[in-house]
Protein backbone atom coordinates (compact mmCIF):
# COMPACT_ATOMS: atom_id res chain seq x y z
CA UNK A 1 -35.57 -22.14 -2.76
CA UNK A 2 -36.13 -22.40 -6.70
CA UNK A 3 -35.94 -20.28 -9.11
CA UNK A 4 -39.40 -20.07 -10.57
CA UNK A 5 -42.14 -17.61 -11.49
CA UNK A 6 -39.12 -14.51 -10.76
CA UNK A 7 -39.62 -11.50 -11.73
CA UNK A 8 -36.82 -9.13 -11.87
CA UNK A 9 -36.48 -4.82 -11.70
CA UNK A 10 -34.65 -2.32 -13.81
CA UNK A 11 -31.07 -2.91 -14.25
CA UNK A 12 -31.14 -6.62 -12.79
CA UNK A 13 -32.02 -7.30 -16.91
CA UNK A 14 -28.73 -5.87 -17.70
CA UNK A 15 -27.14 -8.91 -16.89
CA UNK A 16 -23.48 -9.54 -16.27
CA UNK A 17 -23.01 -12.93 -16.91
CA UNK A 18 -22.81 -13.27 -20.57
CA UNK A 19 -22.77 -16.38 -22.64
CA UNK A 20 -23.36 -17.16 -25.90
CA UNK A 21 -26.21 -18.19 -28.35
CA UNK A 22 -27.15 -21.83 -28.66
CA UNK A 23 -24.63 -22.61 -31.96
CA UNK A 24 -26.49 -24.62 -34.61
CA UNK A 25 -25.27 -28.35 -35.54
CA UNK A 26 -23.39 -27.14 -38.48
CA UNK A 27 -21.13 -24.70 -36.63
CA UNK A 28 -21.09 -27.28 -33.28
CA UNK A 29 -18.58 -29.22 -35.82
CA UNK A 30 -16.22 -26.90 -36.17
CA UNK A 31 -16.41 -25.53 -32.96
CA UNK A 32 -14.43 -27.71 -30.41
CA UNK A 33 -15.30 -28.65 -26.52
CA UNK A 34 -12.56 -26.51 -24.87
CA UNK A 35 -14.04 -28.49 -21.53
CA UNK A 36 -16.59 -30.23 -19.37
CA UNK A 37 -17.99 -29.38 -16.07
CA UNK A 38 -19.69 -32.05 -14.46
CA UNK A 39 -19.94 -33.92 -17.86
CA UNK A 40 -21.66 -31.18 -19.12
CA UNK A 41 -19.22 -29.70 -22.29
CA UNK A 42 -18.37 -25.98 -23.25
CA UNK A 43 -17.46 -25.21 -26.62
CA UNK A 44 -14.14 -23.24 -27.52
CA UNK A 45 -16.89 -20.03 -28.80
CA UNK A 46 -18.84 -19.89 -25.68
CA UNK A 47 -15.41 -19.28 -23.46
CA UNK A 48 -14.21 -16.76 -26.20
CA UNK A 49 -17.20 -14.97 -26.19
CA UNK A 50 -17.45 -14.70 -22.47
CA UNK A 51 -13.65 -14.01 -22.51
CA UNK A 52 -13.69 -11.21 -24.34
CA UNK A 53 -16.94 -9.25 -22.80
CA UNK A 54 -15.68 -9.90 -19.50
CA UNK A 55 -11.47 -10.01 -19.04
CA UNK A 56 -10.75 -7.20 -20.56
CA UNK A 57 -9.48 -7.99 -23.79
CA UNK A 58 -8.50 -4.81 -25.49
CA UNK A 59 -7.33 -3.21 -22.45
CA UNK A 60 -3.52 -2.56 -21.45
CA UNK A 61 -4.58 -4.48 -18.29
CA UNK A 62 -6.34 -7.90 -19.94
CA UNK A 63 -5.74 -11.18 -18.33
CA UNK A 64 -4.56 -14.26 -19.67
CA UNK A 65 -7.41 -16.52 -21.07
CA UNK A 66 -5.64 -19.37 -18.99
CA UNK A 67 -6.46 -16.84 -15.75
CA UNK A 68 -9.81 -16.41 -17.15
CA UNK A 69 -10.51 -19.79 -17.01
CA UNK A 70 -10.35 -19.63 -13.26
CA UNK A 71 -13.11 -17.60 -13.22
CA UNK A 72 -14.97 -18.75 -15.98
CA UNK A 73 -15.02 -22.57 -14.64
CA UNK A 74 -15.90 -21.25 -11.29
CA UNK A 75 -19.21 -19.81 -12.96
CA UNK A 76 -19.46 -23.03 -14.42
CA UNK A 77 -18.91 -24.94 -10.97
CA UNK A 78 -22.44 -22.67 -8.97
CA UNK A 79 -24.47 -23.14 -12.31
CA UNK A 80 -23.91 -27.19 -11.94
CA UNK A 81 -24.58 -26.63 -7.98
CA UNK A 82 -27.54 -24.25 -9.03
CA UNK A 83 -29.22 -26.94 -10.93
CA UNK A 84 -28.51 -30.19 -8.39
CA UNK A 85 -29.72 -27.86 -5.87
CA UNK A 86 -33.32 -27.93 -7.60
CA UNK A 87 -32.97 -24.39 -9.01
CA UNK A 88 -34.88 -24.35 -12.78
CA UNK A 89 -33.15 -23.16 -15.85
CA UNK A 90 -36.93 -20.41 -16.86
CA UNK A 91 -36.94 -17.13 -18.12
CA UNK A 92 -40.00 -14.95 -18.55
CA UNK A 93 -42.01 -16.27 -21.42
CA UNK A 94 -42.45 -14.11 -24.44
CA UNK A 95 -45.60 -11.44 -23.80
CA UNK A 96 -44.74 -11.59 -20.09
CA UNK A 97 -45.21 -8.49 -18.36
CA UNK A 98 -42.24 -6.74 -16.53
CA UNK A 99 -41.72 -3.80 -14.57
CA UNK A 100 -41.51 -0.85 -16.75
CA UNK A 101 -38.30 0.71 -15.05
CA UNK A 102 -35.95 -0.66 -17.56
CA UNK A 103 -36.43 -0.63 -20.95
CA UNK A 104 -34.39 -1.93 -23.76
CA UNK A 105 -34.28 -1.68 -27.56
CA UNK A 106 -36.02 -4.58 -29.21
CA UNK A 107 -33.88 -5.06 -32.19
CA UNK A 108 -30.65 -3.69 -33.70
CA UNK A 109 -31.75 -1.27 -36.10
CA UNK A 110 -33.68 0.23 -33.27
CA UNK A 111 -30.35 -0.63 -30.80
CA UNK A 112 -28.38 1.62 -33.90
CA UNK A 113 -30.80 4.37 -33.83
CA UNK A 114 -30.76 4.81 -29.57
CA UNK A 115 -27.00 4.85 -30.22
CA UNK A 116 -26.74 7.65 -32.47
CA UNK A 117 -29.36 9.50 -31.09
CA UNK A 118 -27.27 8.82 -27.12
CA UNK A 119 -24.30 10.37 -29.38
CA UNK A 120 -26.01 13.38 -30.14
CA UNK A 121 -27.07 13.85 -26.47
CA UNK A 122 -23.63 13.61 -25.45
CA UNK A 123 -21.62 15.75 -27.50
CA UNK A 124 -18.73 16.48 -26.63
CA UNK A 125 -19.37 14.73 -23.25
CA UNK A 126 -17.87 10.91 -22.87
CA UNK A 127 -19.75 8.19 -21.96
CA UNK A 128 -19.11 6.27 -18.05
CA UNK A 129 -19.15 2.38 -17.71
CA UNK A 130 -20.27 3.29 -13.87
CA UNK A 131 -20.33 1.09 -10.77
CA UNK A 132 -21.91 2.27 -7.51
CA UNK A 133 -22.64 1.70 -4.25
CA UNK A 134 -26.12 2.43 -2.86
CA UNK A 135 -27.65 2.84 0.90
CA UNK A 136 -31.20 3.94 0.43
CA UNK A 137 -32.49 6.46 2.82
CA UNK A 138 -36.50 6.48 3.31
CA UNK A 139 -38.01 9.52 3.27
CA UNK A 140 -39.79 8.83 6.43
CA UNK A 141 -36.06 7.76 7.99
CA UNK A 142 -35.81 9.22 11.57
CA UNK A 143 -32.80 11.35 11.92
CA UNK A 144 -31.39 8.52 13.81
CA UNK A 145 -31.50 6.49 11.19
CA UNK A 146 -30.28 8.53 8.54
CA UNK A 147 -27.40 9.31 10.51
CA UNK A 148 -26.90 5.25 11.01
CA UNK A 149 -26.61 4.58 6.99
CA UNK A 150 -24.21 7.68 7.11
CA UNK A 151 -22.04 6.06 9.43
CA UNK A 152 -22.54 2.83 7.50
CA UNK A 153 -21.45 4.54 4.26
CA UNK A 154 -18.41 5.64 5.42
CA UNK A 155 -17.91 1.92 7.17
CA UNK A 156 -17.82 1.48 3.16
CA UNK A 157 -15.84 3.92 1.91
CA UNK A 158 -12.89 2.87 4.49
CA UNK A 159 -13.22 -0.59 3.70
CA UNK A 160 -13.23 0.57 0.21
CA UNK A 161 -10.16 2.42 0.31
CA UNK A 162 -8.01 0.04 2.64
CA UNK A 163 -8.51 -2.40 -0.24
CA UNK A 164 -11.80 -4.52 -0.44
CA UNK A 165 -12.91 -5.57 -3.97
CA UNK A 166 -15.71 -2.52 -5.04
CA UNK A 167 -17.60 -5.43 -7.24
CA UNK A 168 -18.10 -7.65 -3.96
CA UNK A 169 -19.03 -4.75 -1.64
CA UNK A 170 -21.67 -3.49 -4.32
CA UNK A 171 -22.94 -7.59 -4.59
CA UNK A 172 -23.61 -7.87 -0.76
CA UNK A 173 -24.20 -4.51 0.22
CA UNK A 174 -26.21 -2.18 -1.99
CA UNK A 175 -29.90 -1.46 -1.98
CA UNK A 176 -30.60 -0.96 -5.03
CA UNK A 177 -30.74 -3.80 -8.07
CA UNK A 178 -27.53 -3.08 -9.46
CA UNK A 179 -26.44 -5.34 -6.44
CA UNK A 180 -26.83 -8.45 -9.04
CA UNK A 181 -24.13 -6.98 -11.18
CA UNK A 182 -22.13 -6.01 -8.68
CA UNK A 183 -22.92 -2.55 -9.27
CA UNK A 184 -22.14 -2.54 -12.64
CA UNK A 185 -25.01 0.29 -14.28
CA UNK A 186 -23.02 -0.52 -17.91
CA UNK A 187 -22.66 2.40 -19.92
CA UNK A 188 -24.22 5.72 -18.60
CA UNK A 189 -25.01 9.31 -20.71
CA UNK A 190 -25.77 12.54 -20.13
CA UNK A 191 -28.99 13.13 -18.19
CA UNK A 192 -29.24 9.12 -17.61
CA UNK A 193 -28.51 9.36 -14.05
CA UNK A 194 -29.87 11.79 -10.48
CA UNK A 195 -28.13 14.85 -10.93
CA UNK A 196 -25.90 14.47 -7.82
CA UNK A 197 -24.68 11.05 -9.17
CA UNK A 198 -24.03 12.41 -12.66
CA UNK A 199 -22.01 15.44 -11.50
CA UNK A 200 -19.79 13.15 -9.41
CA UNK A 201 -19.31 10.53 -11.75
CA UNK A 202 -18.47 13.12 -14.34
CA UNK A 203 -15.77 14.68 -11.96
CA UNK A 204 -13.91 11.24 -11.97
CA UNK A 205 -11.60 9.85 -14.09
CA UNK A 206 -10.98 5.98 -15.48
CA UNK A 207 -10.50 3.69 -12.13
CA UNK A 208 -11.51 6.57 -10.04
CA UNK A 209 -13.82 6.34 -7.21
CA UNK A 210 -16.20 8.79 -5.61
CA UNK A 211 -15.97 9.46 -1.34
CA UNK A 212 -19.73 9.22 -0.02
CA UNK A 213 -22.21 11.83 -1.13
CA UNK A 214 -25.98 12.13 -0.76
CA UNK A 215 -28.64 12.26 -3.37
CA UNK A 216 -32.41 12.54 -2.19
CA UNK A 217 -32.22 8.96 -2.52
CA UNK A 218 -29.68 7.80 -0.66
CA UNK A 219 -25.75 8.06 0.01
CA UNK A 220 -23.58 6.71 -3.01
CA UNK A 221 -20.02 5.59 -3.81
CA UNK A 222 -19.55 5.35 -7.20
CA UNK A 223 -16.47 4.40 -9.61
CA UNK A 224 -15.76 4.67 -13.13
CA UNK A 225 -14.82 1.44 -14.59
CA UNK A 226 -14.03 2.97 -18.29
CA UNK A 227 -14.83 6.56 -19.55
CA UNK A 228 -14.47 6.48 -23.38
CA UNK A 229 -16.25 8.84 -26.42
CA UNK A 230 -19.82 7.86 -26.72
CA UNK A 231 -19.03 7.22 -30.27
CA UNK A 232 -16.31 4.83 -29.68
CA UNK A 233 -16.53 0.84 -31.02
CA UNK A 234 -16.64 0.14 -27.39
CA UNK A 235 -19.81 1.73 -26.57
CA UNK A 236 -21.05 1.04 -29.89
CA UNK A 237 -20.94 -2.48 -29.79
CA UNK A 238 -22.35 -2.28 -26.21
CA UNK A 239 -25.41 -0.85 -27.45
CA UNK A 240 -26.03 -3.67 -29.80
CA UNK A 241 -25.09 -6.54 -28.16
CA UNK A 242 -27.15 -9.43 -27.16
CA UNK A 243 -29.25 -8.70 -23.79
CA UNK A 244 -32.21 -9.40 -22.31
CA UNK A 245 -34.69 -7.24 -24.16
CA UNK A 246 -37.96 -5.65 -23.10
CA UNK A 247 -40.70 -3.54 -25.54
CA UNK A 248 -41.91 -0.41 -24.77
CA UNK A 249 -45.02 -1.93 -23.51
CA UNK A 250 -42.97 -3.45 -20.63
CA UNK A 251 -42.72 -7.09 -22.00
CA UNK A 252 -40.17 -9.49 -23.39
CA UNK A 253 -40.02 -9.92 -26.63
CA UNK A 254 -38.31 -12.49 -28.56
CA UNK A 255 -35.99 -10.39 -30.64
CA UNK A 256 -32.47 -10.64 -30.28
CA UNK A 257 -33.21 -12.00 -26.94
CA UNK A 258 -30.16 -14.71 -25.68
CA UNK A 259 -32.99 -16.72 -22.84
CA UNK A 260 -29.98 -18.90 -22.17
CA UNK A 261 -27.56 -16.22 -21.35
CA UNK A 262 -30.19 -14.09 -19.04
CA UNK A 263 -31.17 -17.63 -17.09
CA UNK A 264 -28.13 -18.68 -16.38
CA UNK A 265 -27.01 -15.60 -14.87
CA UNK A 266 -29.67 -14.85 -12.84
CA UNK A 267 -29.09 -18.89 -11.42
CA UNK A 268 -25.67 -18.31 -10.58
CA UNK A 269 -27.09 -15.12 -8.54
CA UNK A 270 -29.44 -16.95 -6.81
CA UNK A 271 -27.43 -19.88 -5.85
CA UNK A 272 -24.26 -17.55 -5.19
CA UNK A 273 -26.71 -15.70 -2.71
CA UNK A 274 -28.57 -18.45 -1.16
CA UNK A 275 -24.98 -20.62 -0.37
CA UNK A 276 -23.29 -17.63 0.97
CA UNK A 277 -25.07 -14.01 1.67
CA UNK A 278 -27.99 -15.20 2.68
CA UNK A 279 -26.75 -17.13 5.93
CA UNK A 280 -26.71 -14.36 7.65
CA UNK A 281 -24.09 -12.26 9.13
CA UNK A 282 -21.43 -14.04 11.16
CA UNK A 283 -21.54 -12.91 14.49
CA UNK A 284 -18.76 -10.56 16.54
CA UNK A 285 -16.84 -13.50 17.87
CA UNK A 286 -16.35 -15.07 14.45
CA UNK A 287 -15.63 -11.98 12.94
CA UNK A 288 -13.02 -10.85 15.57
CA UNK A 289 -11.43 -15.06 15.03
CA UNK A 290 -10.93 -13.86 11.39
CA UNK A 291 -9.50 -10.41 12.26
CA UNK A 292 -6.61 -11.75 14.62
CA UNK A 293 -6.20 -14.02 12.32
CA UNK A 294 -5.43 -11.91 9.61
CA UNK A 295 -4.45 -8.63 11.19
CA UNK A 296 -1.36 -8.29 8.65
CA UNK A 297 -4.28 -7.51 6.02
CA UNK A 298 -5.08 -4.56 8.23
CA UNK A 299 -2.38 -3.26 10.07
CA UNK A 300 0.42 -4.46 12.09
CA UNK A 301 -0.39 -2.08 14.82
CA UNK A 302 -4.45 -3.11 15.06
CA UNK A 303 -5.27 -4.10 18.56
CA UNK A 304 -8.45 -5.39 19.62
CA UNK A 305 -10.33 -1.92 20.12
CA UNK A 306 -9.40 -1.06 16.47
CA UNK A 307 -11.88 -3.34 15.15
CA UNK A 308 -14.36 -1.28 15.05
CA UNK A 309 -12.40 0.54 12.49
CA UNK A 310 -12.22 -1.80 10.20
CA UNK A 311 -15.14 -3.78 10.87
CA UNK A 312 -16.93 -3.22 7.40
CA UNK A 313 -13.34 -4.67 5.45
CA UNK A 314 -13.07 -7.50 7.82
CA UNK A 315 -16.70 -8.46 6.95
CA UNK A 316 -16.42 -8.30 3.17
CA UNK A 317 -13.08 -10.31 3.62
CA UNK A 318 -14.82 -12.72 5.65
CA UNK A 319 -17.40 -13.30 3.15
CA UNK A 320 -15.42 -13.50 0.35
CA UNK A 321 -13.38 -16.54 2.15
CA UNK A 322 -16.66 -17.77 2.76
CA UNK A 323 -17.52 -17.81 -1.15
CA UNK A 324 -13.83 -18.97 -1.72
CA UNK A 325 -14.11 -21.97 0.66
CA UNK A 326 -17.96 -23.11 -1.09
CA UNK A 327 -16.02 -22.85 -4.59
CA UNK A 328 -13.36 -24.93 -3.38
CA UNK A 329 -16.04 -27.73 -2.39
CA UNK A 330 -17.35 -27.45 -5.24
CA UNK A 331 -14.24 -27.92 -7.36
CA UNK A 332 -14.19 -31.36 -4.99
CA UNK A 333 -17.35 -32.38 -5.90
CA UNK A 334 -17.99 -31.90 -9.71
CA UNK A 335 -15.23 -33.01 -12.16
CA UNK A 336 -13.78 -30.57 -14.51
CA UNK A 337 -12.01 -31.47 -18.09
CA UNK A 338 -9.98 -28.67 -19.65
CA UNK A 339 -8.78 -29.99 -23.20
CA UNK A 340 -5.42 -27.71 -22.92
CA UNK A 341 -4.65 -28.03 -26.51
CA UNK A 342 -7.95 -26.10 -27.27
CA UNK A 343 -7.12 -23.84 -25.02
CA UNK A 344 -3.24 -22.62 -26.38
CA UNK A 345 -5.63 -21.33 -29.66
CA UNK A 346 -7.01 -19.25 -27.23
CA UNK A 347 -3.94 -17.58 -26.01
């Protein structure tokens, strides 16, 4: 499977996996190889950049940029895979045309003038950096099957609340595109979102989640990541930085457009998907191996006949020791150089 002629939906542009623009040769020499993965080196700008979009700098809760670069060389390790695997580094050529679903602002005085005018919906209203989980419901569903994603949802919600990671539940599990973020819609408005969704979202604050309600949709679960005044420098600089841009006439255009950064992502996606998710579900016998194995996670007192309980959390837990165990080949098979000294002028 390769990654060629792909054409992606609405907030799938909104990609999370940031990285920086190309640098030119004059700022390259100043701007030291913090490491290498695979032989392939990362300057000291691209890690900041990432680090401070992604880790939560800022924030009473902000990790280490020594913890970061876990993650951030684990990204590194499934784009090297990615690429050995076949998968080519394209984007959608300027003038392409897109689904018009998603649009974005083309440049930054344009970016500035969406801002103000999202402040001026708001009002006195804050902005949400929401994450959800979505189970569509067609709207020819039998009864049977609605009531099936019902059940399914509040599989979720248990698994949810007894622990699992939101971000990898939304990855593997929900219908709708926001599945490539792990949920993540970024930073939501008034009158941005279904009714039913906004007046949830609204009712919750910072870190809190939603239990399962229905829109005519679907059934969502959906958490606020931040909540902040729309005119805050958070949400401000959201609005204007560097994304994947599309014109009002549904194509890219090459304005303030980071190819690099949108290409990548989508890569690590793919490959992240096609190594692990895509295998298909383990069966019951494997999954009830990995529940006796690790019934502390769940409860001293599970027996047997409690798995169905706890099915949907042993599942997610499966498959993120699934994705744990690929990283760790990986980290076996490419090489990776941290120059630590670089690093400390991080910290």
């Amino acid at each position: 499977m390769k990654y060629v002629n792909f054409v992606v939906g609405k907030r799938e542009w909104v990609c999370l996996f940031f990285l920086l623009f190309s640098l030119s040769p004059a700022v390259a020499q100043s701007d030291p190889v913090l490491l290498t993965v695979n032989g392939v080196p990362v300057q000291r700008s691209e890690f900041v950049y990432s680090y401070h979009r992604n880790s939560g700098v800022g924030d009473a809760a902000r990790i280490s940029a020594s913890d970061y670069l876990q993650q951030f060389v684990d990204y590194k390790l499934k784009l090297a895979a990615a690429l050995d695997a076949g998968y080519e580094l394209a984007v959608q050529p300027v003038g392409a045309s897109v689904p018009q679903s998603y649009t974005a602002i083309p440049d930054k005085r344009e970016a500035e003038a969406y801002y103000q005018r999202i402040c001026a919906t708001a009002g006195q209203q804050d902005m949400l950096r929401l994450s959800q989980i979505f189970l569509r419901v067609g709207t020819r569903a039998s009864s049977a099957a609605a009531d099936k994603v019902k059940q399914r949802i509040d599989s979720v919600y248990q698994a949810l609340s007894a622990g699992t990671d939101f971000q990898t539940l939304a990855a593997r599990l929900s219908d709708d595109v926001s599945a490539a973020s792990g949920g993540d819609l970024g930073w939501i408005g008034p009158c941005q979102l279904l009714e039913e969704v906004e007046r949830q979202a609204y009712a919750l604050g910072k870190g809190e989640m939603s239990r399962p309600f229905q829109s005519p949709a679907g059934w969502h679960i959906v958490k606020v990541l931040d909540r902040q005044p729309a005119t805050s420098e958070t949400v401000h600089q959201w609005f204007l930085a560097p994304r994947q841009v599309i014109s009002d006439k549904g194509q890219v255009t090459s304005d303030n457009v980071n190819t690099q950064e949108y290409s990548e992502g989508v890569l690590v996606w793919r490959i992240t998907r096609a190594a692990v998710w895509d295998k298909g579900a383990p069966d019951e016998n494997t999954l009830m191996r990995f529940f006796k194995k690790n019934k502390k996670r769940y409860g001293k007192k599970l027996k047997k006949r409690d798995f169905p309980a706890v099915r949907e959390l042993v599942l997610a837990d499966y498959m993120q020791h699934c994705e744990e165990e690929w990283v760790a080949d990986l980290r076996r098979q490419y090489k990776v150089k941290v120059n630590k000294t670089v690093l400390r002028t991080i910290e």
